[in-house]
PDB file of N, CA and C in Angstrom:
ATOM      1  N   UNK A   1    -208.497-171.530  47.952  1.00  0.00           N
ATOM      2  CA  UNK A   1    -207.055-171.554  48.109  1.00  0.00           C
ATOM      3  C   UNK A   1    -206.457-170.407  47.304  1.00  0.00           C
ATOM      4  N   UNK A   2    -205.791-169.790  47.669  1.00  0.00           N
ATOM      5  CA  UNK A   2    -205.072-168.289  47.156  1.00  0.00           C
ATOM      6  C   UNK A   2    -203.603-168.819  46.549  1.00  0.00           C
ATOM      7  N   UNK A   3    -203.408-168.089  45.654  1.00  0.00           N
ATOM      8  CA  UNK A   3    -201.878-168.270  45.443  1.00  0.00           C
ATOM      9  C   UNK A   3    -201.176-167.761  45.733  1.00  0.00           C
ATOM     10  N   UNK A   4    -199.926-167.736  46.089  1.00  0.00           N
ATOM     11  CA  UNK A   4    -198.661-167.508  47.005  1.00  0.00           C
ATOM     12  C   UNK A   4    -197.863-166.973  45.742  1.00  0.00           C
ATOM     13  N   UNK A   5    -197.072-166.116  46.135  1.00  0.00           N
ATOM     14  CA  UNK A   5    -195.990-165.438  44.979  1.00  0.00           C
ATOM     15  C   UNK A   5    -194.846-164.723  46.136  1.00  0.00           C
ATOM     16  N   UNK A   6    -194.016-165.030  45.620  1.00  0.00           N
ATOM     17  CA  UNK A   6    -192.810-164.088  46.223  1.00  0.00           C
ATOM     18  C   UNK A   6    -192.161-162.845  45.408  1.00  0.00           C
ATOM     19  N   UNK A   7    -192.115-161.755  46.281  1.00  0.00           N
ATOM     20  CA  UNK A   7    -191.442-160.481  45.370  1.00  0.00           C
ATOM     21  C   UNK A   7    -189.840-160.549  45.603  1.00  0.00           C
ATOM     22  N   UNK A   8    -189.344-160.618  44.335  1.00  0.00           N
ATOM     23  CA  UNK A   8    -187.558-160.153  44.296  1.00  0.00           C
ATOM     24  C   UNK A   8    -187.560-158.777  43.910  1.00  0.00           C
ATOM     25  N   UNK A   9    -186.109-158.483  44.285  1.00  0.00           N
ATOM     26  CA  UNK A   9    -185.643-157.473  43.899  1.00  0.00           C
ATOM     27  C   UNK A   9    -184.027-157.734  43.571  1.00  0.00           C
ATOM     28  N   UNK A  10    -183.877-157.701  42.594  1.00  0.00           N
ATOM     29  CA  UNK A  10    -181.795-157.544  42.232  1.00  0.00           C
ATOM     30  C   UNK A  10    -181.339-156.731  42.952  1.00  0.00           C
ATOM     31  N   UNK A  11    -180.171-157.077  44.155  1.00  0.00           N
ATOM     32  CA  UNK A  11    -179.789-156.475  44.323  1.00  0.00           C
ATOM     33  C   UNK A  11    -178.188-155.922  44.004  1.00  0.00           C
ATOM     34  N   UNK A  12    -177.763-157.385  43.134  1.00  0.00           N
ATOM     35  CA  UNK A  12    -176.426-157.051  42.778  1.00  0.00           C
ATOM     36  C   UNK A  12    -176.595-157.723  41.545  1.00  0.00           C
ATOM     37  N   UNK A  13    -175.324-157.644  40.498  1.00  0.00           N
ATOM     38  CA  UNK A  13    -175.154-157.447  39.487  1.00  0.00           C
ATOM     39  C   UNK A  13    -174.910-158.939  38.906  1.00  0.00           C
ATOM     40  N   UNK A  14    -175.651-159.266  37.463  1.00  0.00           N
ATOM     41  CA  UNK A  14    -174.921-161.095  36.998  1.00  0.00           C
ATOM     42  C   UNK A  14    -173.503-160.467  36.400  1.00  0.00           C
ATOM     43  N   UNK A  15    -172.990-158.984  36.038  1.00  0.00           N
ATOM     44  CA  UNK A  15    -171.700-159.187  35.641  1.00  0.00           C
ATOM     45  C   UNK A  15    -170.404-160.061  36.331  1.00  0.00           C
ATOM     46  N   UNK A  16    -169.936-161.019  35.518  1.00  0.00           N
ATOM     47  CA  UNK A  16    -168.833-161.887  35.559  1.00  0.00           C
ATOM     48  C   UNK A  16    -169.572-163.472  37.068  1.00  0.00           C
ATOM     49  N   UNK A  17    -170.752-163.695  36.811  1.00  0.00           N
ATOM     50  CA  UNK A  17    -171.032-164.333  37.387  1.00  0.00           C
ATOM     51  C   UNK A  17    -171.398-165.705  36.515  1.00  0.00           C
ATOM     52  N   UNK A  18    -171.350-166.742  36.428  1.00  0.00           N
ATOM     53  CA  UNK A  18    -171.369-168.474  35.667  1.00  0.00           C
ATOM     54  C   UNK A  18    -172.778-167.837  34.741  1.00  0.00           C
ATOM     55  N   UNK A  19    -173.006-168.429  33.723  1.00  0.00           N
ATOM     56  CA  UNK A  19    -173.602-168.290  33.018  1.00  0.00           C
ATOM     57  C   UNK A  19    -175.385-168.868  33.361  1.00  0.00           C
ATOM     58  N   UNK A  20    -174.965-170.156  33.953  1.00  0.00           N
ATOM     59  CA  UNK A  20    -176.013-170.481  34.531  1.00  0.00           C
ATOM     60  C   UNK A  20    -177.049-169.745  35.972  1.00  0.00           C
ATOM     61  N   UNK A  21    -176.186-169.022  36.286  1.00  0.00           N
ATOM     62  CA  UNK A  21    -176.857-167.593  37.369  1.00  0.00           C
ATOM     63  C   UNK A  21    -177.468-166.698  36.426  1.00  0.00           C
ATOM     64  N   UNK A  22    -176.869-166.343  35.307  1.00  0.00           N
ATOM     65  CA  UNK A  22    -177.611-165.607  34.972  1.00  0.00           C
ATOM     66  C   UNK A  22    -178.739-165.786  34.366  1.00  0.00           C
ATOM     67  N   UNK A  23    -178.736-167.175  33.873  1.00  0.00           N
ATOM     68  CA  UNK A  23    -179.775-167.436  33.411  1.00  0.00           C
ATOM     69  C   UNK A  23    -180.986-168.115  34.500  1.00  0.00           C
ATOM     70  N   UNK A  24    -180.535-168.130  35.768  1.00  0.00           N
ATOM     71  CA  UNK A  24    -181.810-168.542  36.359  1.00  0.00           C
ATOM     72  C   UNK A  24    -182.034-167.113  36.741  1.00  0.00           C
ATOM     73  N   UNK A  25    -181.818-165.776  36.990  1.00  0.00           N
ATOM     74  CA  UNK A  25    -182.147-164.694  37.074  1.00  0.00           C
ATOM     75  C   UNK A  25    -183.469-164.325  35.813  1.00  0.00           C
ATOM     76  N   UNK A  26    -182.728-164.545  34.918  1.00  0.00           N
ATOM     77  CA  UNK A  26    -183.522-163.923  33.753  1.00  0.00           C
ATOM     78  C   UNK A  26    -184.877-164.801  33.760  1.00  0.00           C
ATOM     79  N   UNK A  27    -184.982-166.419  34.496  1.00  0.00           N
ATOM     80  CA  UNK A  27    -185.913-167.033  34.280  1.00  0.00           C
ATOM     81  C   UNK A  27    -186.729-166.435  35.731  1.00  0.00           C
ATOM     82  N   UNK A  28    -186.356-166.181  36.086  1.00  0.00           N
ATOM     83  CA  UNK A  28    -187.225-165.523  37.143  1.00  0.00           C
ATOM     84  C   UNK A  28    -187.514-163.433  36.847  1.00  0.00           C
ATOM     85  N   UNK A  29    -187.415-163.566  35.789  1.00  0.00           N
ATOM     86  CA  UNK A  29    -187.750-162.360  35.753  1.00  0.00           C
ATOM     87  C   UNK A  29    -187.024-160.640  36.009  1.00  0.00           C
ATOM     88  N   UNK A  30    -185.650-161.350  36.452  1.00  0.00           N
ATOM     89  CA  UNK A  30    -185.007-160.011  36.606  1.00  0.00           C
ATOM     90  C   UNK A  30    -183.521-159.908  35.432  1.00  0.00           C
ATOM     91  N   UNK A  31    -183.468-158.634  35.200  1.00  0.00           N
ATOM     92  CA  UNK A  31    -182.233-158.552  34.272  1.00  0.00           C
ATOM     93  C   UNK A  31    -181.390-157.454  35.197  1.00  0.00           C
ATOM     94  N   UNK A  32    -182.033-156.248  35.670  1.00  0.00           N
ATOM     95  CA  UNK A  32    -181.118-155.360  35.671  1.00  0.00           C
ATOM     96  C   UNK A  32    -181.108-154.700  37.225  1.00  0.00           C
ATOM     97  N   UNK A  33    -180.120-154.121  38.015  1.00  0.00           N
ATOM     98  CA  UNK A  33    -180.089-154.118  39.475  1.00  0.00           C
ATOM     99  C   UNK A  33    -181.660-153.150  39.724  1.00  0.00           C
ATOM    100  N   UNK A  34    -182.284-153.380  40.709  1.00  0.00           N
ATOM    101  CA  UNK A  34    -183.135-152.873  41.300  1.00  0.00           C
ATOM    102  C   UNK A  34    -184.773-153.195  40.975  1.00  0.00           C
ATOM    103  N   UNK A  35    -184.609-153.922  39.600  1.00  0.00           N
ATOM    104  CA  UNK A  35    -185.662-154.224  38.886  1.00  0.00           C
ATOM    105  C   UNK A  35    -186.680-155.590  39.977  1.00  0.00           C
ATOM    106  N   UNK A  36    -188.041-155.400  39.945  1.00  0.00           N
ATOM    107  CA  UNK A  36    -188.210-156.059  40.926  1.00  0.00           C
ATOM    108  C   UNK A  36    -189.310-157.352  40.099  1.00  0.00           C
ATOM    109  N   UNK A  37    -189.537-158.408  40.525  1.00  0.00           N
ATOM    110  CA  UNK A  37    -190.499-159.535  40.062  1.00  0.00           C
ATOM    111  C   UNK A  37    -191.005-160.311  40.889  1.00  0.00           C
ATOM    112  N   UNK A  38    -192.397-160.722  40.814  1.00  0.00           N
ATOM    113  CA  UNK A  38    -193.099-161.592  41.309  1.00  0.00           C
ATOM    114  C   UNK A  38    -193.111-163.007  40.898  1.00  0.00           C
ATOM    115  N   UNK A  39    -192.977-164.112  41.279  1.00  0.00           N
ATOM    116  CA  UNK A  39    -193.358-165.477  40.732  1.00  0.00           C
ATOM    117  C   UNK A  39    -194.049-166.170  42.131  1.00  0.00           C
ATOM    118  N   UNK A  40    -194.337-167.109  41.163  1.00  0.00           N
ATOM    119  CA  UNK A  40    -195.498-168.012  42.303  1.00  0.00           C
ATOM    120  C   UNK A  40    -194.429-168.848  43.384  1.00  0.00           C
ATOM    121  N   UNK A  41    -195.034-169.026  44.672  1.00  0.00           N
ATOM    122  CA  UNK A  41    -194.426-169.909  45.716  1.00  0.00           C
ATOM    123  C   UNK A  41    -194.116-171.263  45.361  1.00  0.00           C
ATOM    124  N   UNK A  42    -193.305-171.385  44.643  1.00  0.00           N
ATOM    125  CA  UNK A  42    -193.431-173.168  44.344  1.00  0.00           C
ATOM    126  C   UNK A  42    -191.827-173.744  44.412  1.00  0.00           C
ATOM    127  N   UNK A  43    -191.962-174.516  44.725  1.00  0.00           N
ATOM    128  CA  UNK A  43    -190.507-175.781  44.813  1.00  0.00           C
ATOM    129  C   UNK A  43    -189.361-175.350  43.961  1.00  0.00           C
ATOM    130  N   UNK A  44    -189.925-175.208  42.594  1.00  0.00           N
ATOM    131  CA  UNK A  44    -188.798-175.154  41.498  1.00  0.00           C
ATOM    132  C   UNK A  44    -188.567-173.716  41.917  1.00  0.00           C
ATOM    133  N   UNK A  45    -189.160-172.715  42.178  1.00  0.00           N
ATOM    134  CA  UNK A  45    -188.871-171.215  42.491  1.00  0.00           C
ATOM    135  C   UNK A  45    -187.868-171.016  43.660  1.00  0.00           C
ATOM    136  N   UNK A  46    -188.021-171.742  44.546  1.00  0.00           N
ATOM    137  CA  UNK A  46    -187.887-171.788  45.552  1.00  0.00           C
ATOM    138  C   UNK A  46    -185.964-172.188  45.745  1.00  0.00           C
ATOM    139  N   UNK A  47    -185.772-173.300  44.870  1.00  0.00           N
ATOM    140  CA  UNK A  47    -184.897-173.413  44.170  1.00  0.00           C
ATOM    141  C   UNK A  47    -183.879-172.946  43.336  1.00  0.00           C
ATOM    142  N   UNK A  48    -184.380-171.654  42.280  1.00  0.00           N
ATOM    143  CA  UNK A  48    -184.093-170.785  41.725  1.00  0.00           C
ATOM    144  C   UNK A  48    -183.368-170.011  42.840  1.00  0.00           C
ATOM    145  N   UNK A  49    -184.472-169.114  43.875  1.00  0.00           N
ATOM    146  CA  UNK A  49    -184.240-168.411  44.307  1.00  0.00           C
ATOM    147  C   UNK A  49    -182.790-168.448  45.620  1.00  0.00           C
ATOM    148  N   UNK A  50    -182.601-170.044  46.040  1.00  0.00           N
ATOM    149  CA  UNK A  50    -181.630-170.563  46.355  1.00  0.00           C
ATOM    150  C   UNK A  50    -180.527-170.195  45.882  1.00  0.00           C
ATOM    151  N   UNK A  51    -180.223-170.593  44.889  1.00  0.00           N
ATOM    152  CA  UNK A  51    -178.908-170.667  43.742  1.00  0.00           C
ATOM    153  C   UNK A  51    -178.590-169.074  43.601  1.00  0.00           C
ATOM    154  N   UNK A  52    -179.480-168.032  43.755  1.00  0.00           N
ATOM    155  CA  UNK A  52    -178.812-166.889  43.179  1.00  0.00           C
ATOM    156  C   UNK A  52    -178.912-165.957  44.639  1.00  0.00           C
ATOM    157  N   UNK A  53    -179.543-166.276  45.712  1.00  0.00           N
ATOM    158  CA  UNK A  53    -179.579-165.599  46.683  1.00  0.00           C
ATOM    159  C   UNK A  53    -178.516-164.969  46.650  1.00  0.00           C
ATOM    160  N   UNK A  54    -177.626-164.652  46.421  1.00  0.00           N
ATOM    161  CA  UNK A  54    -176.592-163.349  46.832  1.00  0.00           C
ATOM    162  C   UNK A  54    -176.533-162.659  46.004  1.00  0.00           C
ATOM    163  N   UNK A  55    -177.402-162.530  44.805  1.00  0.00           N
ATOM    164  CA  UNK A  55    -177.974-161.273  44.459  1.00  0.00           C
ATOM    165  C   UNK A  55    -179.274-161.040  44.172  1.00  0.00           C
ATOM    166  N   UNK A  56    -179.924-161.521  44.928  1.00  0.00           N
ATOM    167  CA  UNK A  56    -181.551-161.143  45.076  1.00  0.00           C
ATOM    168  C   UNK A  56    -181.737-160.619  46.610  1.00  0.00           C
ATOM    169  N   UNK A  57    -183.102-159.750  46.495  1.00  0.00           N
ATOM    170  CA  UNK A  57    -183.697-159.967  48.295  1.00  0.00           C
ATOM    171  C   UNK A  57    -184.930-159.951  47.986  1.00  0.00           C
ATOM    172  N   UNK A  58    -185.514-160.919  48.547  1.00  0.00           N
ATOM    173  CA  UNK A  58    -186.643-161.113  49.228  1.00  0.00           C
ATOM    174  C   UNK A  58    -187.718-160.041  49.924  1.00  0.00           C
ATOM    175  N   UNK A  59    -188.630-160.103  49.075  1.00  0.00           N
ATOM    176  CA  UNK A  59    -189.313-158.909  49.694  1.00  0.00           C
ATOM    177  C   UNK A  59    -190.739-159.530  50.550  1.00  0.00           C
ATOM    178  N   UNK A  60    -191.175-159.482  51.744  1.00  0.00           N
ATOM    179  CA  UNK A  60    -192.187-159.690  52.233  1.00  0.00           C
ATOM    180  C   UNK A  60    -193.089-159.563  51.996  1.00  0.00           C
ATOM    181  N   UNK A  61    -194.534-159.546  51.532  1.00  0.00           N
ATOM    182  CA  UNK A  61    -195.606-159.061  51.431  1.00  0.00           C
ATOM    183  C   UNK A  61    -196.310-158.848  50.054  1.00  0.00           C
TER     184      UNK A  61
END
């Protein structure tokens, strides 16, 4: 069984965004626009990646 990871990339900014966005950003690994991170495919990620979708993208592959 292989593990699954998804790549982000920031694409917009946590300035003046709830405090709690920014901090699920930073728990996933990104601080600053363009900066990119991997985490594993899992529920709670999945989740994360929910909540801040309008400034992340999803990278395929």
């Amino acid at each position: 069984m292989t593990d699954s990871h998804i790549k982000l990339v920031q694409v917009r900014s946590a300035i003046g965004r709830p405090g709690d966005q920014t901090a699920t950003l930073r728990g996933l690994g990104l601080d600053k626009i363009g900066r990119e991170s991997r985490v594993k495919d899992t529920p709670a990620n999945r989740g994360m990646i929910k909540k801040i979708a309008h400034l992340v993208r999803v990278v395929e592959g």
